[in-house]
N, C-alpha and C. Protein backbone atom coordinates (compact mmCIF):
# COMPACT_ATOMS: atom_id res chain seq x y z
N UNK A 1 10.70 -4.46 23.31
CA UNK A 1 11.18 -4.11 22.00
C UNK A 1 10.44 -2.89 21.47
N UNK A 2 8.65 -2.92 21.70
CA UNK A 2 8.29 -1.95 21.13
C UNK A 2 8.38 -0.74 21.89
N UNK A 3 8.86 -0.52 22.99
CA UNK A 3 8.77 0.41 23.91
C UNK A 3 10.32 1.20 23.29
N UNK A 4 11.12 0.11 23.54
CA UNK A 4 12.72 1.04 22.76
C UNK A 4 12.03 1.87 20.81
N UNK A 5 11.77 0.94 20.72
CA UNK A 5 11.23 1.13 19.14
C UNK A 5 10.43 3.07 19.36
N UNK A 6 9.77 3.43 20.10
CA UNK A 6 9.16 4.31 20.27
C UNK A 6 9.46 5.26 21.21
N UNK A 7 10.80 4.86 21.62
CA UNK A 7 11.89 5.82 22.21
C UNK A 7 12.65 6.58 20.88
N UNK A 8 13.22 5.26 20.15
CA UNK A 8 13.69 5.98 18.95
C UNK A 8 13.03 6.99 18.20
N UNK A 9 12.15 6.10 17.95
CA UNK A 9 11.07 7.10 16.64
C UNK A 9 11.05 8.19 17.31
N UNK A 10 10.69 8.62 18.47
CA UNK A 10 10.57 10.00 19.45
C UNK A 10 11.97 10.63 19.43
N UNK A 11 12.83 10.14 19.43
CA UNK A 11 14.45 11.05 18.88
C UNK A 11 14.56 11.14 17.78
N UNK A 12 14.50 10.31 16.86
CA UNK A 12 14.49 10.55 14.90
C UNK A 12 13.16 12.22 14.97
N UNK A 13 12.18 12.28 16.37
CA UNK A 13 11.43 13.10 15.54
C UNK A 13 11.89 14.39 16.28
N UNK A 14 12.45 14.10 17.15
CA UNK A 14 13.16 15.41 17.92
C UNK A 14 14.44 16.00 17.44
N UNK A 15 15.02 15.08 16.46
CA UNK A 15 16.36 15.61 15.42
C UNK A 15 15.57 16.36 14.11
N UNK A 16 14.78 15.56 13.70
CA UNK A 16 13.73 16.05 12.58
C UNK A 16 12.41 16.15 12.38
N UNK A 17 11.46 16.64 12.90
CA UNK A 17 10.42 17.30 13.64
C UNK A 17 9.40 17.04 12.66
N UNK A 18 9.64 17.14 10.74
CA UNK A 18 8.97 16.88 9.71
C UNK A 18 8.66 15.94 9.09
N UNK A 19 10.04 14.95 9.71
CA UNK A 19 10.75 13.35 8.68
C UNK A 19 9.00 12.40 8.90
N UNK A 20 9.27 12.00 7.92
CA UNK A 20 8.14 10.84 7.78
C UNK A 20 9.45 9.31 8.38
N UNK A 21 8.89 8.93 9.02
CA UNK A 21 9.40 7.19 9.51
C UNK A 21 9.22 6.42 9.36
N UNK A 22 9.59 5.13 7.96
CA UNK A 22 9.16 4.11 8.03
C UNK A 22 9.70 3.21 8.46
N UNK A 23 8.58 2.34 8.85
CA UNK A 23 9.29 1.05 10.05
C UNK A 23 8.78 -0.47 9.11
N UNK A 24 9.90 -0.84 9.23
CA UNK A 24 9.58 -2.06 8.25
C UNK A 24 9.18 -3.12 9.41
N UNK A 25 7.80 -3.91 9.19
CA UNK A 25 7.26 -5.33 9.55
C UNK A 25 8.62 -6.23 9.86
N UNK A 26 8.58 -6.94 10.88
CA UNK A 26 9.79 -7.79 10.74
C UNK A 26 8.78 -8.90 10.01
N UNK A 27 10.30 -9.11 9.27
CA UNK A 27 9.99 -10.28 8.20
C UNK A 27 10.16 -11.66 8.64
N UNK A 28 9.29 -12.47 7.15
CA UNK A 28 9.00 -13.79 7.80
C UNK A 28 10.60 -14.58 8.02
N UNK A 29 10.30 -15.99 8.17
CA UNK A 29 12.04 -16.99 7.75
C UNK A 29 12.19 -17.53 6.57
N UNK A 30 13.65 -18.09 6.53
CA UNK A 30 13.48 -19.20 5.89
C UNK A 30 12.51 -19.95 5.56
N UNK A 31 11.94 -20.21 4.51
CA UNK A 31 10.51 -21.41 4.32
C UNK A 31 11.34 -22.66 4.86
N UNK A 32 12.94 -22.81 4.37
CA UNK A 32 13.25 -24.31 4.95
C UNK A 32 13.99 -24.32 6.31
N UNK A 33 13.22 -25.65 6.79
CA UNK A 33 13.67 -25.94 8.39
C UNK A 33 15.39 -25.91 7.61
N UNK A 34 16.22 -26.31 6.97
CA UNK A 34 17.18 -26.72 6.82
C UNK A 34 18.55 -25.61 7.01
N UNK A 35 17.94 -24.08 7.22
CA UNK A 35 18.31 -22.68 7.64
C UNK A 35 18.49 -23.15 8.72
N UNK A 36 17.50 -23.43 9.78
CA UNK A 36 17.44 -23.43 11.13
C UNK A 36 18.30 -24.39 11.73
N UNK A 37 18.26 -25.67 10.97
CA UNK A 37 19.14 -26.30 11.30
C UNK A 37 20.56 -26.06 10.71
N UNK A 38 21.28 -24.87 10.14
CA UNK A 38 22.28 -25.01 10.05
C UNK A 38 22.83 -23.67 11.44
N UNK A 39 22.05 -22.80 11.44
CA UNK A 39 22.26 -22.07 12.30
C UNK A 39 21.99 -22.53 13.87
N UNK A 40 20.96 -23.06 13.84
CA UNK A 40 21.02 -23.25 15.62
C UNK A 40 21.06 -24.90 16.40
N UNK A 41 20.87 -25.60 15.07
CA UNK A 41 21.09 -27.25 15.71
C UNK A 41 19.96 -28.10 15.88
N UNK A 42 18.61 -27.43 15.38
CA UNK A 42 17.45 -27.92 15.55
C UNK A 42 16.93 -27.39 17.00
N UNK A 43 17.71 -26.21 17.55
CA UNK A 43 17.56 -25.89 18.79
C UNK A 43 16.20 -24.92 18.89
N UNK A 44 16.60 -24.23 17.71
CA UNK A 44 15.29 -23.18 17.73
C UNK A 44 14.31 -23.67 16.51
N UNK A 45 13.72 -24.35 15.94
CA UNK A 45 12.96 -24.41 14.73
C UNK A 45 12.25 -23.69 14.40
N UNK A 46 11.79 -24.14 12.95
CA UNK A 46 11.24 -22.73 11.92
C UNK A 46 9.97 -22.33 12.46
N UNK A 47 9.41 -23.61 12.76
CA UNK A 47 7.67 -23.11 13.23
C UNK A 47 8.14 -22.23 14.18
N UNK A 48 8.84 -22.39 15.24
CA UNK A 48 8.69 -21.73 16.65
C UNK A 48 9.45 -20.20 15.87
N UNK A 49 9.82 -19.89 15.52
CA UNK A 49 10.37 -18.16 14.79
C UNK A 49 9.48 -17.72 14.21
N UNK A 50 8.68 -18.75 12.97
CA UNK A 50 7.07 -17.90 12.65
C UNK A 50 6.43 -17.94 13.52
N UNK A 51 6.16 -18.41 14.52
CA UNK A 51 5.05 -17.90 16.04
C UNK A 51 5.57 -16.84 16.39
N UNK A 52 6.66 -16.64 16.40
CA UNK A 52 7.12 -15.60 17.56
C UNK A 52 6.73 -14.22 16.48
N UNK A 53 7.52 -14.42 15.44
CA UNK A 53 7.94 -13.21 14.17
C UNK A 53 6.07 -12.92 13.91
N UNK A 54 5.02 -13.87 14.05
CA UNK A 54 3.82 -13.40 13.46
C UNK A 54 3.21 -12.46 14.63
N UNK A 55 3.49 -13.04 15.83
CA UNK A 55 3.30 -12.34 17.23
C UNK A 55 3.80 -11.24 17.02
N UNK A 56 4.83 -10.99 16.77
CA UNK A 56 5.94 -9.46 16.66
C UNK A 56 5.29 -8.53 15.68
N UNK A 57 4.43 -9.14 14.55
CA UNK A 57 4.01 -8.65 14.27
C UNK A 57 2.64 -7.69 14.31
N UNK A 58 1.77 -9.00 14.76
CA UNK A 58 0.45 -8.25 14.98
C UNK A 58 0.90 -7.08 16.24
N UNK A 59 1.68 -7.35 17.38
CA UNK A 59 2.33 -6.22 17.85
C UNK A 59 2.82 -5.01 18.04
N UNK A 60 3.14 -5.02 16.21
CA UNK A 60 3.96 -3.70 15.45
C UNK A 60 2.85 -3.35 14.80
N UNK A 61 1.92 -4.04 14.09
CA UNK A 61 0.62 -3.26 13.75
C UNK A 61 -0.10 -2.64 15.34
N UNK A 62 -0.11 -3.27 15.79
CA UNK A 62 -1.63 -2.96 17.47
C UNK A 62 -0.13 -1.29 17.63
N UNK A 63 0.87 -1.28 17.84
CA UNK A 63 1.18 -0.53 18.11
C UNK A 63 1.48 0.95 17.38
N UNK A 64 1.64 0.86 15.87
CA UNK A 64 2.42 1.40 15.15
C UNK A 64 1.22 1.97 13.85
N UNK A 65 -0.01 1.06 13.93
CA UNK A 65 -0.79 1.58 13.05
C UNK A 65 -1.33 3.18 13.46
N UNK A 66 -1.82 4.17 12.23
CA UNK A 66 -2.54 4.80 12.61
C UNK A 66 -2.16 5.90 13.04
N UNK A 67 -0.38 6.11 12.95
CA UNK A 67 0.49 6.86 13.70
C UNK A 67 1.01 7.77 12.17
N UNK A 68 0.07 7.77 10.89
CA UNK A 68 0.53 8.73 9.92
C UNK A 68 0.53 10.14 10.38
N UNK A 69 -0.31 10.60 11.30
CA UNK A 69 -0.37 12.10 11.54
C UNK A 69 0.45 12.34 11.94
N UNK A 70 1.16 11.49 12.46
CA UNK A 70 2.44 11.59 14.07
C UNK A 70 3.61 11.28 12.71
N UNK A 71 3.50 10.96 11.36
CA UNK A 71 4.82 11.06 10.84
C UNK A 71 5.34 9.63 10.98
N UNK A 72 4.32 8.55 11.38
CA UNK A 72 5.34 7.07 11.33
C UNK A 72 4.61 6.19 10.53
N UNK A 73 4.92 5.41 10.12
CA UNK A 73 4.30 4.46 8.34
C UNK A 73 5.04 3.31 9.00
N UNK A 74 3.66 2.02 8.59
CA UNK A 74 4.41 0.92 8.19
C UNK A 74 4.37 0.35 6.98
N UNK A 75 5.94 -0.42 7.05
CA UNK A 75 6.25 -0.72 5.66
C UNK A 75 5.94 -2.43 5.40
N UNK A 76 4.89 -2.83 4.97
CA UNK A 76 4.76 -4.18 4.74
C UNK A 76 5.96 -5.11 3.99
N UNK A 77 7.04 -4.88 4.53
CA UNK A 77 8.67 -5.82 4.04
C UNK A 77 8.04 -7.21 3.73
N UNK A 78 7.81 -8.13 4.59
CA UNK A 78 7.26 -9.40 4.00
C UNK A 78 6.64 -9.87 2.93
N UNK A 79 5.89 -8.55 2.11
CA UNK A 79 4.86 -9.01 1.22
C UNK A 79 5.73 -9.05 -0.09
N UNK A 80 6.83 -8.38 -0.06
CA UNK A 80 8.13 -8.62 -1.10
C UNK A 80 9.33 -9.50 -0.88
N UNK A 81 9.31 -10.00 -0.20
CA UNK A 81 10.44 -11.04 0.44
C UNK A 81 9.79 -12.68 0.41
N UNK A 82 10.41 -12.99 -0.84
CA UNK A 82 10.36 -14.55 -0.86
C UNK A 82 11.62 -15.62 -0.05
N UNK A 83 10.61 -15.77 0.71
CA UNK A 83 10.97 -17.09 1.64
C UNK A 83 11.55 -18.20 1.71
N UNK A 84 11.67 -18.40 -0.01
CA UNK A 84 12.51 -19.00 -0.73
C UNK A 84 13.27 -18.92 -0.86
N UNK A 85 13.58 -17.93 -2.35
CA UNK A 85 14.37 -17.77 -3.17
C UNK A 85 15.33 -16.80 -2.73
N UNK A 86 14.52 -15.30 -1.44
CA UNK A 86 15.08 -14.68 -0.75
C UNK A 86 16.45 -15.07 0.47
N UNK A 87 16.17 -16.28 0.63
CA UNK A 87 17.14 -16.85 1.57
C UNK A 87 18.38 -17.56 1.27
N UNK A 88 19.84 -17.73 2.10
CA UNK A 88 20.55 -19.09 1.71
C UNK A 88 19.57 -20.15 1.95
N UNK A 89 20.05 -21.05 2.12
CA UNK A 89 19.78 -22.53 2.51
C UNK A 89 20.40 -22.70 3.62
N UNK A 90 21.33 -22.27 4.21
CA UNK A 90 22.07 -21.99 5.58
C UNK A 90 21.67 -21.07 6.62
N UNK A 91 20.70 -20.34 6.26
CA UNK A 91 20.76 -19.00 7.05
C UNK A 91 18.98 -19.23 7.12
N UNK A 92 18.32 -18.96 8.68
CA UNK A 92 17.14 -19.17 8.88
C UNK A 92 16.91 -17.59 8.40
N UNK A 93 17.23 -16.88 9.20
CA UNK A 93 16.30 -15.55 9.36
C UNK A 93 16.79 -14.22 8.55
N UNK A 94 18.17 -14.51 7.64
CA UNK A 94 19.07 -13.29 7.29
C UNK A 94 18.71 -13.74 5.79
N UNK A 95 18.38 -13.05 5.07
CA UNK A 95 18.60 -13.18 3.71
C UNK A 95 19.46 -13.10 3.06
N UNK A 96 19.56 -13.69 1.77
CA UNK A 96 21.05 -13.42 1.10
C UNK A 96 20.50 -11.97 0.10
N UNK A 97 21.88 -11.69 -0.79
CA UNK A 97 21.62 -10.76 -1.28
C UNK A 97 20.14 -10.69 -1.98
N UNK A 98 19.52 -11.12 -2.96
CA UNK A 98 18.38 -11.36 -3.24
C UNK A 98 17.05 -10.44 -2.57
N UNK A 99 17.08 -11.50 -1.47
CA UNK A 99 16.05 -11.26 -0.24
C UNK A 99 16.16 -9.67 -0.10
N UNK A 100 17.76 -8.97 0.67
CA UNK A 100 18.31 -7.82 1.05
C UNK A 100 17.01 -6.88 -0.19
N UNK A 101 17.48 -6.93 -1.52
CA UNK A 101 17.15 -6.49 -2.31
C UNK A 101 15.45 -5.95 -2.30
N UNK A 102 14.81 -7.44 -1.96
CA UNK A 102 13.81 -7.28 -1.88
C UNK A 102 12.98 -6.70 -0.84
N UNK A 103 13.52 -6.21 0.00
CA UNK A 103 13.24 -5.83 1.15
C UNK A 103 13.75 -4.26 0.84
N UNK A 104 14.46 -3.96 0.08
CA UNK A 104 15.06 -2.80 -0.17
C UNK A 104 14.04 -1.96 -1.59
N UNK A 105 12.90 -2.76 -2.15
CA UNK A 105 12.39 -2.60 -3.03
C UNK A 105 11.05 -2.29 -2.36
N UNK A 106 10.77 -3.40 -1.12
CA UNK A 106 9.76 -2.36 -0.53
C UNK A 106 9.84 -0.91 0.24
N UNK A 107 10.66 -0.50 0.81
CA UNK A 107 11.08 0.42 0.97
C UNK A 107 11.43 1.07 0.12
N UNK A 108 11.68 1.09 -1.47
CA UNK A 108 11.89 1.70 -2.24
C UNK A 108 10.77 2.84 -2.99
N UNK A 109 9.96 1.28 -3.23
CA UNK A 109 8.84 1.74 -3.22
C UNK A 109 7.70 2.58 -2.47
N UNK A 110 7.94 2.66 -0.98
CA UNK A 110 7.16 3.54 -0.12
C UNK A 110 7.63 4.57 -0.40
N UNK A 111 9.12 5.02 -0.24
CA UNK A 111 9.78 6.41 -0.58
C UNK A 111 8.42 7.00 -2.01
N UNK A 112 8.83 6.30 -3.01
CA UNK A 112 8.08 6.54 -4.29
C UNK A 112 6.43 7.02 -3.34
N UNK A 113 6.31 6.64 -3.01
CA UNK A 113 4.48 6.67 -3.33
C UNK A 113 4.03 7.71 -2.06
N UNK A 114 5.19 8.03 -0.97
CA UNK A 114 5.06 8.87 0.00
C UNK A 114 5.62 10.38 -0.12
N UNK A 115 6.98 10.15 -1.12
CA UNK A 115 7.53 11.91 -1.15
C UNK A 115 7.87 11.47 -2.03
């Protein structure tokens, strides 16, 4: 994943040579198992997506930190995305509008505080 991830960023910087890139953290789930179970059957559960999604993460930091000179930023998405209130009750990992929002506010906010 992170290898495609840094194929891209290397074409976004070969179309635009100046662009700053932010890469948003993949975000956490649903707080309720009751997402998971409407989407996958109890097949995949919530714990086992936060193992994986926290893994993915420290990942995207070990890889992605440190890369401001090079023009790439990460965007801490999770730390604005409630887990809650951000989600259906049906949906483990997709937010409803809400969530979208909030995830669109951290990114809103980086724009603000970067250009």
């Amino acid at each position: 994943m992170l290898d495609n991830a840094d194929k891209l960023l290397a074409a976004f910087h070969k179309a635009a040579p100046n662009a700053k890139l932010a890469v948003g953290l993949t975000t956490p789930p649903n707080a309720r198992q009751e997402g998971f179970t409407a989407n996958y059957k109890d097949k995949y559960p919530r714990w086992g997506w936060k193992r994986i999604q926290h893994r993915i993460v420290q990942l995207m930091l070990k890889r992605l930190s440190g890369r401001e000179k090079e023009g790439i930023f990460i965007v801490p998405t999770e730390l604005n995305l409630d887990p809650v209130d951000g989600y259906p009750n049906n949906n483990g990992v997709h937010p409803n509008p809400a969530g979208y929002a909030q995830i669109g506010a951290s990114f809103y906010s980086w724009m603000k505080a970067k250009l």
